[in-house]
N, C-alpha and C. Protein backbone atom coordinates (compact mmCIF):
# COMPACT_ATOMS: atom_id res chain seq x y z
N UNK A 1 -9.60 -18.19 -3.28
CA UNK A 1 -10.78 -17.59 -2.73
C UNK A 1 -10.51 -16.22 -2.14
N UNK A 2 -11.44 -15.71 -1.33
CA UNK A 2 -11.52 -14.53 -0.60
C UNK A 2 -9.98 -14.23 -0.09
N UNK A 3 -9.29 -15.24 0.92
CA UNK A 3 -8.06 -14.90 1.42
C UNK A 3 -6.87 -14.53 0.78
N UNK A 4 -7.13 -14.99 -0.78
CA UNK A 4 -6.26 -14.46 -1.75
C UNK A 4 -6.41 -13.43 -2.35
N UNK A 5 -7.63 -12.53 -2.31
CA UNK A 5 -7.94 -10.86 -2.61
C UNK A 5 -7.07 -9.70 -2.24
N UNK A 6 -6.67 -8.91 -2.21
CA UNK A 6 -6.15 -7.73 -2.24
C UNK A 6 -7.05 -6.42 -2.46
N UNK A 7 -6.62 -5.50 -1.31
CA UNK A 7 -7.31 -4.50 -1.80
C UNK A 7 -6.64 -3.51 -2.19
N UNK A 8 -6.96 -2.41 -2.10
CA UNK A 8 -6.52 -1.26 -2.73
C UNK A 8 -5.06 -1.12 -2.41
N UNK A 9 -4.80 -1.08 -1.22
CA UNK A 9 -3.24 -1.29 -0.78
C UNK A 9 -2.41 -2.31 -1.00
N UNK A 10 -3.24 -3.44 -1.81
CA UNK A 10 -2.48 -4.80 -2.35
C UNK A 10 -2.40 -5.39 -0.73
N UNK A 11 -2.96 -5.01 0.28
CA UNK A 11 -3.30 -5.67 1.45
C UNK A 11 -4.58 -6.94 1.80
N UNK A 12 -3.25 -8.06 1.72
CA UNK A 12 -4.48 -8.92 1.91
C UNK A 12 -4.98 -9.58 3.14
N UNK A 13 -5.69 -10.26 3.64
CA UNK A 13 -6.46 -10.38 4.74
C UNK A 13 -5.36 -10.66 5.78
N UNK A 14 -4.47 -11.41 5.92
CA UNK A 14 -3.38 -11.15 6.86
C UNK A 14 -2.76 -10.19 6.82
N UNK A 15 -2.35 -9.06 6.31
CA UNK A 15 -1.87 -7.87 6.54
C UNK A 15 -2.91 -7.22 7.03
N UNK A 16 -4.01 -7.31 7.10
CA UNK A 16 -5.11 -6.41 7.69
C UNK A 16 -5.28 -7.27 8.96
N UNK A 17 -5.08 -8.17 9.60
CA UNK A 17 -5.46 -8.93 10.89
C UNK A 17 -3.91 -8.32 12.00
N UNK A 18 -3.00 -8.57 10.98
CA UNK A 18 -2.00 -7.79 11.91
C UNK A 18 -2.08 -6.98 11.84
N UNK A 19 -2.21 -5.38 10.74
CA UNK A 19 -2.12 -4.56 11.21
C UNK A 19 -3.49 -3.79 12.62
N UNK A 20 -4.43 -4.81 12.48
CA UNK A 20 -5.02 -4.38 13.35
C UNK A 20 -4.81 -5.39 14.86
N UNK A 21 -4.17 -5.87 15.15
CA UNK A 21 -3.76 -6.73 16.25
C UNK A 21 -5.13 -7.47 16.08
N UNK A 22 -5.15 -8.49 15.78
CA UNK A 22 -5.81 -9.60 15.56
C UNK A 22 -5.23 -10.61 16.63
N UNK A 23 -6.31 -11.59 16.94
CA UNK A 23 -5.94 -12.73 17.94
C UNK A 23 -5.07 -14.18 17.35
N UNK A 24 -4.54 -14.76 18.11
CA UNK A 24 -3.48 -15.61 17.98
C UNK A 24 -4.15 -16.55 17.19
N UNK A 25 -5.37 -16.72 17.41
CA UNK A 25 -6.53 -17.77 16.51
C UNK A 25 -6.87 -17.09 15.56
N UNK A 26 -6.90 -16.12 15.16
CA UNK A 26 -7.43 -15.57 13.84
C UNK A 26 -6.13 -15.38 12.97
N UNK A 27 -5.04 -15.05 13.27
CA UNK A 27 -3.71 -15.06 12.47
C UNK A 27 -3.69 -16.84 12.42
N UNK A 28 -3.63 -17.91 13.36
CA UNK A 28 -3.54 -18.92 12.71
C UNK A 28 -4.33 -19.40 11.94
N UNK A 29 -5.70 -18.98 11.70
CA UNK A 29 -6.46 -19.77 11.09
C UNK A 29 -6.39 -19.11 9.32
N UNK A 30 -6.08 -18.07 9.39
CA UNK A 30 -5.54 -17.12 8.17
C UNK A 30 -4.49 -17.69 7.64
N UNK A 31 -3.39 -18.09 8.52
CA UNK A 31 -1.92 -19.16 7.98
C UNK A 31 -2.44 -20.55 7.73
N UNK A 32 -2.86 -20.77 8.51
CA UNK A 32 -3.44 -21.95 7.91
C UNK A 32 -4.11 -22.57 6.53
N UNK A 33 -4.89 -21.50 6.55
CA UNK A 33 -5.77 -21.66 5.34
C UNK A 33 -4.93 -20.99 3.77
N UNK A 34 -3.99 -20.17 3.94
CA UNK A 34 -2.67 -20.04 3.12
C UNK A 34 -1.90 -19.73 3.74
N UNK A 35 -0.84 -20.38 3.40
CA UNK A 35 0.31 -20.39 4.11
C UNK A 35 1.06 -18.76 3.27
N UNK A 36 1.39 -19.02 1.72
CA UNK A 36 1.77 -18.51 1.10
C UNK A 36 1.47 -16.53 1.44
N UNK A 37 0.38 -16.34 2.09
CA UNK A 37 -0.05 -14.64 2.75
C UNK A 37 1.48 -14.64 3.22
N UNK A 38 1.92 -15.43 3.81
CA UNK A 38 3.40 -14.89 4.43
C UNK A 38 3.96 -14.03 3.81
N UNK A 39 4.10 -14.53 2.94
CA UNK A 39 4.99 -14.10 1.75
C UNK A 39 4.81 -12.77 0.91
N UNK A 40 3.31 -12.57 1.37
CA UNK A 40 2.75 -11.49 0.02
C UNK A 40 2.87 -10.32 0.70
N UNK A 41 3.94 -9.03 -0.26
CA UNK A 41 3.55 -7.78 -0.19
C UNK A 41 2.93 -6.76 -0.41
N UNK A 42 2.69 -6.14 0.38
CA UNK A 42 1.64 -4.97 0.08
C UNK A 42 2.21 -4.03 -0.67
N UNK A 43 1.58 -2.68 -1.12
CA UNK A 43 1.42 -1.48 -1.87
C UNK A 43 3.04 -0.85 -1.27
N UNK A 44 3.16 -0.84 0.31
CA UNK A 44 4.41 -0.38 0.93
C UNK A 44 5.66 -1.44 0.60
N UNK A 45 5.43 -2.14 0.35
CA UNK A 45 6.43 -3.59 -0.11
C UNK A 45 6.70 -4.44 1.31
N UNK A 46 5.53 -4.40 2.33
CA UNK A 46 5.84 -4.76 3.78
C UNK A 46 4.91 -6.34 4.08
N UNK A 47 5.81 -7.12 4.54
CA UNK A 47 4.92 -8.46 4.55
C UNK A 47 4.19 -8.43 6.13
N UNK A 48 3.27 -9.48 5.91
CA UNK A 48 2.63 -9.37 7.04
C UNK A 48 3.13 -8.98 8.41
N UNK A 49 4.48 -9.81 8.15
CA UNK A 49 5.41 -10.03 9.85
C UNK A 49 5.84 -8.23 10.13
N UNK A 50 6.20 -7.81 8.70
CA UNK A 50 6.31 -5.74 9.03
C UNK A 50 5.13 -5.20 9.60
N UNK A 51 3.93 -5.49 9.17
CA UNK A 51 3.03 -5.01 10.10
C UNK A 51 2.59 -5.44 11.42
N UNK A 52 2.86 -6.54 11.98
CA UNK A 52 2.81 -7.62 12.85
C UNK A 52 3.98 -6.52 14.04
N UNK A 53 4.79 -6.32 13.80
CA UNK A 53 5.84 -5.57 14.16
C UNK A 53 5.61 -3.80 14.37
N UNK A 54 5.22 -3.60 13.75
CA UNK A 54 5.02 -1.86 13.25
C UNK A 54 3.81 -1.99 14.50
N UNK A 55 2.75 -3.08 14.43
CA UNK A 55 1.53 -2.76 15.44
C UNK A 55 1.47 -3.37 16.88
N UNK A 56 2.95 -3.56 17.03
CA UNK A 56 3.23 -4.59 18.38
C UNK A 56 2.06 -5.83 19.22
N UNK A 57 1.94 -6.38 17.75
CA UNK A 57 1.19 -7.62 18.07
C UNK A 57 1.40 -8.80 18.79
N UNK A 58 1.47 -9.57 19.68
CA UNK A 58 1.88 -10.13 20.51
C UNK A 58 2.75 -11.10 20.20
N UNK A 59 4.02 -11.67 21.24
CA UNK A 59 4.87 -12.45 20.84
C UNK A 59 4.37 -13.94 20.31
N UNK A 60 2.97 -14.30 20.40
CA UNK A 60 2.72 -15.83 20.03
C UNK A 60 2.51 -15.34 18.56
N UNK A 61 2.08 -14.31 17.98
CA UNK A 61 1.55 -14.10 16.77
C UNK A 61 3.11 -13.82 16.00
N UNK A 62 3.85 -13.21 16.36
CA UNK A 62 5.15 -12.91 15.37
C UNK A 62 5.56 -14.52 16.06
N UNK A 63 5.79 -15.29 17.03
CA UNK A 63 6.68 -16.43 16.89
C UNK A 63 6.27 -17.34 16.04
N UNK A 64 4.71 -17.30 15.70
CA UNK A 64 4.27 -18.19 15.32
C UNK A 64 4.72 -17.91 13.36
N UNK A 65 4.20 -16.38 13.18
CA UNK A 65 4.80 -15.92 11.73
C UNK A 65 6.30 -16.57 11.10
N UNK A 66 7.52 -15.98 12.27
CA UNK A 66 8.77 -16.48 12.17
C UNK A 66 8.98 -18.05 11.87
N UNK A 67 8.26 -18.87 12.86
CA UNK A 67 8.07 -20.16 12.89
C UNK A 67 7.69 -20.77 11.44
N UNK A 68 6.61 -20.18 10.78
CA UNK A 68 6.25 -20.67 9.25
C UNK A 68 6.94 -19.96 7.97
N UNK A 69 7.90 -18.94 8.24
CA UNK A 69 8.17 -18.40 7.20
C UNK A 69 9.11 -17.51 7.92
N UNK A 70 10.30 -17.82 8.28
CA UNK A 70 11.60 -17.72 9.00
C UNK A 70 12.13 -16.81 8.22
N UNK A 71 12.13 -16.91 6.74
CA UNK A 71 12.91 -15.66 5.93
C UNK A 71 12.14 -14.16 5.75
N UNK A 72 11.01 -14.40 6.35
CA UNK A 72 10.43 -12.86 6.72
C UNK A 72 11.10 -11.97 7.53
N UNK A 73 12.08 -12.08 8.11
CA UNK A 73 13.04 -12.02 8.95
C UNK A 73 13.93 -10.88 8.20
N UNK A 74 14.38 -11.60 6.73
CA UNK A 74 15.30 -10.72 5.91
C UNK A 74 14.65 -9.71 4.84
N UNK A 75 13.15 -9.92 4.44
CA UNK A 75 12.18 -8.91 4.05
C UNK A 75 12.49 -7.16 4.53
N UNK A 76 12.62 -6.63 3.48
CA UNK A 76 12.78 -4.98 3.59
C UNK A 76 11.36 -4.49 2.84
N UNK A 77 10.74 -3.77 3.61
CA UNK A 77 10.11 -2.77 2.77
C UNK A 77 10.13 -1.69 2.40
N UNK A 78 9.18 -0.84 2.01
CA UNK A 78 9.75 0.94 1.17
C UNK A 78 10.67 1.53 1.51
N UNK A 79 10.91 1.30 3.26
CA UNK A 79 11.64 2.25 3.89
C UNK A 79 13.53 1.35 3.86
N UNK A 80 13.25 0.57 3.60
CA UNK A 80 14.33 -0.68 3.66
C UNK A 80 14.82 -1.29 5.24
N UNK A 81 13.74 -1.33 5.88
CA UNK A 81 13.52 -1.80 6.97
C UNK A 81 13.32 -3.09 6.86
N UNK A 82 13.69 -3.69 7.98
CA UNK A 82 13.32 -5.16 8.15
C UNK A 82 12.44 -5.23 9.15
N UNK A 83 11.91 -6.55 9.80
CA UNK A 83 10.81 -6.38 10.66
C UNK A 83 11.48 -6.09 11.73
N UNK A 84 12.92 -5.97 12.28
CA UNK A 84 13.66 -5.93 13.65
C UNK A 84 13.67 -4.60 14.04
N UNK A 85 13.95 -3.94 12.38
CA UNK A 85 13.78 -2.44 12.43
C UNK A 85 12.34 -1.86 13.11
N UNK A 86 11.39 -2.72 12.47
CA UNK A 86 9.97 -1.79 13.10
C UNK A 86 9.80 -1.98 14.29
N UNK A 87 10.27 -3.78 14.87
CA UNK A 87 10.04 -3.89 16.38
C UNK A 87 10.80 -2.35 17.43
N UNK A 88 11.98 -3.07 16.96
CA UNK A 88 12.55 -1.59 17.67
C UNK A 88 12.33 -0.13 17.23
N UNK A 89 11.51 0.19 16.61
CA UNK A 89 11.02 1.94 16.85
C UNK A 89 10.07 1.29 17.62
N UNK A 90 9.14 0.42 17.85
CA UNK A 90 7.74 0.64 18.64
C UNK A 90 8.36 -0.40 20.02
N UNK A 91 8.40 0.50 20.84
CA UNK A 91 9.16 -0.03 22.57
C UNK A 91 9.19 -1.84 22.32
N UNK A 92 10.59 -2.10 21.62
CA UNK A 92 10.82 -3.68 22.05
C UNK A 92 11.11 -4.21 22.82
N UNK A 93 10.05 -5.62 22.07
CA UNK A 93 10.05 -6.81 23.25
C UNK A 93 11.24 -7.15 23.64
N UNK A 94 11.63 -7.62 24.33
CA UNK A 94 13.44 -8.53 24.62
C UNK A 94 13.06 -9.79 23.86
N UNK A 95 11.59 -10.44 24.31
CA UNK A 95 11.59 -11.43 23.77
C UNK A 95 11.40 -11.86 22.10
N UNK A 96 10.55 -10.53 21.56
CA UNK A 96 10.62 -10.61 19.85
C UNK A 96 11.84 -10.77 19.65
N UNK A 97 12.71 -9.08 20.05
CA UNK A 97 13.92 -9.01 19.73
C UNK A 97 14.84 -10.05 19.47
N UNK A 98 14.95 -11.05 20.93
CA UNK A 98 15.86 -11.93 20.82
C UNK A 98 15.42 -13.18 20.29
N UNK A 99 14.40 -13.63 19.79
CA UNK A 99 13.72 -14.20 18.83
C UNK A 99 14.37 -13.99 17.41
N UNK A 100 14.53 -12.52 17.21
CA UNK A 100 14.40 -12.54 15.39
C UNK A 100 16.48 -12.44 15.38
N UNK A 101 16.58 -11.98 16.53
CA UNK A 101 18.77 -12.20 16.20
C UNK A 101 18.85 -13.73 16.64
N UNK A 102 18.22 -14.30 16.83
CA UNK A 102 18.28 -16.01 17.37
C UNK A 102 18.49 -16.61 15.75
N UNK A 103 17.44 -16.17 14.90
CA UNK A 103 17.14 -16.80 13.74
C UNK A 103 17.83 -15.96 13.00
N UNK A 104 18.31 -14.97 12.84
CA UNK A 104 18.50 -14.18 11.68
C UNK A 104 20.13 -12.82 12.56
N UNK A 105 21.24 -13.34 13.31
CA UNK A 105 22.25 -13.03 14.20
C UNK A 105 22.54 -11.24 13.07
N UNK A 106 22.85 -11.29 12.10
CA UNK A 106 23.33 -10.20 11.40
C UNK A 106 21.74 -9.20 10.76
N UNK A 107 20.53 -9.62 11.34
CA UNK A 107 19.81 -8.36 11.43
C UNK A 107 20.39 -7.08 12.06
N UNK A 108 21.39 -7.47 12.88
CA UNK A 108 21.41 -5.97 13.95
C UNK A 108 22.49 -5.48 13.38
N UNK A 109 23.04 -6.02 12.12
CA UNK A 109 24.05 -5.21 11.21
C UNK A 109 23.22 -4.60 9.96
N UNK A 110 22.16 -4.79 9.82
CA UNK A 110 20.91 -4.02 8.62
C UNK A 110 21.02 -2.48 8.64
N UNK A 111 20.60 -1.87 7.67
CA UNK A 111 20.69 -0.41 7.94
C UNK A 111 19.24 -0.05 6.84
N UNK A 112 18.48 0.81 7.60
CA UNK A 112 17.49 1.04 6.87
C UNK A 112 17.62 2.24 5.65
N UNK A 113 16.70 3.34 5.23
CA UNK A 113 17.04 3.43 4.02
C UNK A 113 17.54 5.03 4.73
N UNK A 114 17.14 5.25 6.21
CA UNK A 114 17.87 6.45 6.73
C UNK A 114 19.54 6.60 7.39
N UNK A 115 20.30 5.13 6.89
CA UNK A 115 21.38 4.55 7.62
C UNK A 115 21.10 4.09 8.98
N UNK A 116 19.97 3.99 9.73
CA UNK A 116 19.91 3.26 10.97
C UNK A 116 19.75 2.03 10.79
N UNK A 117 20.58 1.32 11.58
CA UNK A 117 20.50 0.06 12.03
C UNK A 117 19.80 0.21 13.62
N UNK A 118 19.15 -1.32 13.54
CA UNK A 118 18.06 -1.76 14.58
C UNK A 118 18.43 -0.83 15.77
N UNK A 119 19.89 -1.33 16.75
CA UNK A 119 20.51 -0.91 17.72
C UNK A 119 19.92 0.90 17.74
N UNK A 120 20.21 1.85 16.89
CA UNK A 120 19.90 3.28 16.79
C UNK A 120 18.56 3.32 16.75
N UNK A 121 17.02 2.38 16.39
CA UNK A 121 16.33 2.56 16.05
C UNK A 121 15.40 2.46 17.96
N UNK A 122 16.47 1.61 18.63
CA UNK A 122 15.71 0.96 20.26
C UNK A 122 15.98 1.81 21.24
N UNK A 123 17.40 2.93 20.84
CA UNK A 123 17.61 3.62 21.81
C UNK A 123 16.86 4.67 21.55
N UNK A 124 16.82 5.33 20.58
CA UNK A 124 15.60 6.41 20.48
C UNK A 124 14.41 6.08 20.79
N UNK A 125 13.98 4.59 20.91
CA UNK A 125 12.48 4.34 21.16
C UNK A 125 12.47 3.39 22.48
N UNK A 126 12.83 4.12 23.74
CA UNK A 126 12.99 3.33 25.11
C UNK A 126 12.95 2.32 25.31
N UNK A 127 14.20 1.88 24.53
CA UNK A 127 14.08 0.16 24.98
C UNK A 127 14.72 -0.03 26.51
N UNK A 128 14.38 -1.10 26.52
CA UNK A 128 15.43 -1.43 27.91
C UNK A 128 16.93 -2.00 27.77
N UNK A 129 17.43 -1.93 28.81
CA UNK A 129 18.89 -1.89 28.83
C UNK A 129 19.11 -3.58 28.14
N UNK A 130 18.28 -4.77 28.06
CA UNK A 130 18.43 -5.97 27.80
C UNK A 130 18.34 -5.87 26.08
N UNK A 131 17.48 -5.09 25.63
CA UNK A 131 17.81 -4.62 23.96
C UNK A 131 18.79 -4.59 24.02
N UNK A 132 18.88 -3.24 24.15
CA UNK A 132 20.41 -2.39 23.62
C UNK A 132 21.53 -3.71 23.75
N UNK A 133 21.27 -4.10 24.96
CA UNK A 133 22.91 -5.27 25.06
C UNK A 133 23.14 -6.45 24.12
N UNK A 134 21.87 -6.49 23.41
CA UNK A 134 22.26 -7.65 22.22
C UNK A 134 22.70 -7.18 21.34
């Protein structure tokens, strides 16, 4: 049905709920009703959880993403970023953060497609001293 459409950006209705910070009930009821949106990339090659990240959507909405589809975690898009990468350019959580190295310990050895890894990506973007130390 409808939730399986794509538009022009190959963005389908969960990439458009995160990228616009959508509520914790409207991302679940979107997973719910397909699970498989996890999975699907857009036009940028970025799954939902990259935009979820890129638009600092709240920690129940990425725990809950991680929670159903854990290997979104190792997902790169155009830029060859992972989602740890986008958390940390946009001021990271401690708690995303230490969420996605909980599940996925050698994200913070990733290097995107500019050679930064996560760690280079939090100090340029004011993280706090509890980032940087993981």
């Amino acid at each position: 049905g409808a939730l399986r459409e794509k538009n022009k950006y190959e963005s389908t209705p969960l990439h458009l709920a995160c990228k616009n910070k959508a509520s914790l009930d409207i991302i679940s009821f979107l997973i719910d009703r397909w699970p498989g949106a996890l999975k699907e990339k857009d036009k940028y090659k970025s799954t939902p959880l990259h935009l979820a990240c890129e638009n600092q959507d709240s920690f129940d909405v990425v725990s809950l993403m991680v929670a159903r589809f854990p290997d979104a975690l190792k997902e790169k898009d155009a830029e060859n970023c992972t989602p740890l990468h986008l958390i940390c350019k946009h001021h990271p959580s401690l708690d995303i953060v230490a969420l996605f190295v909980d599940h996925w310990p050698s994200a913070l050895k990733e290097k995107d497609s500019k050679n930064f890894m996560p760690l280079h990506l939090a100090c340029e973007n004011e993280a706090s001293l509890d980032v940087v130390s993981l």
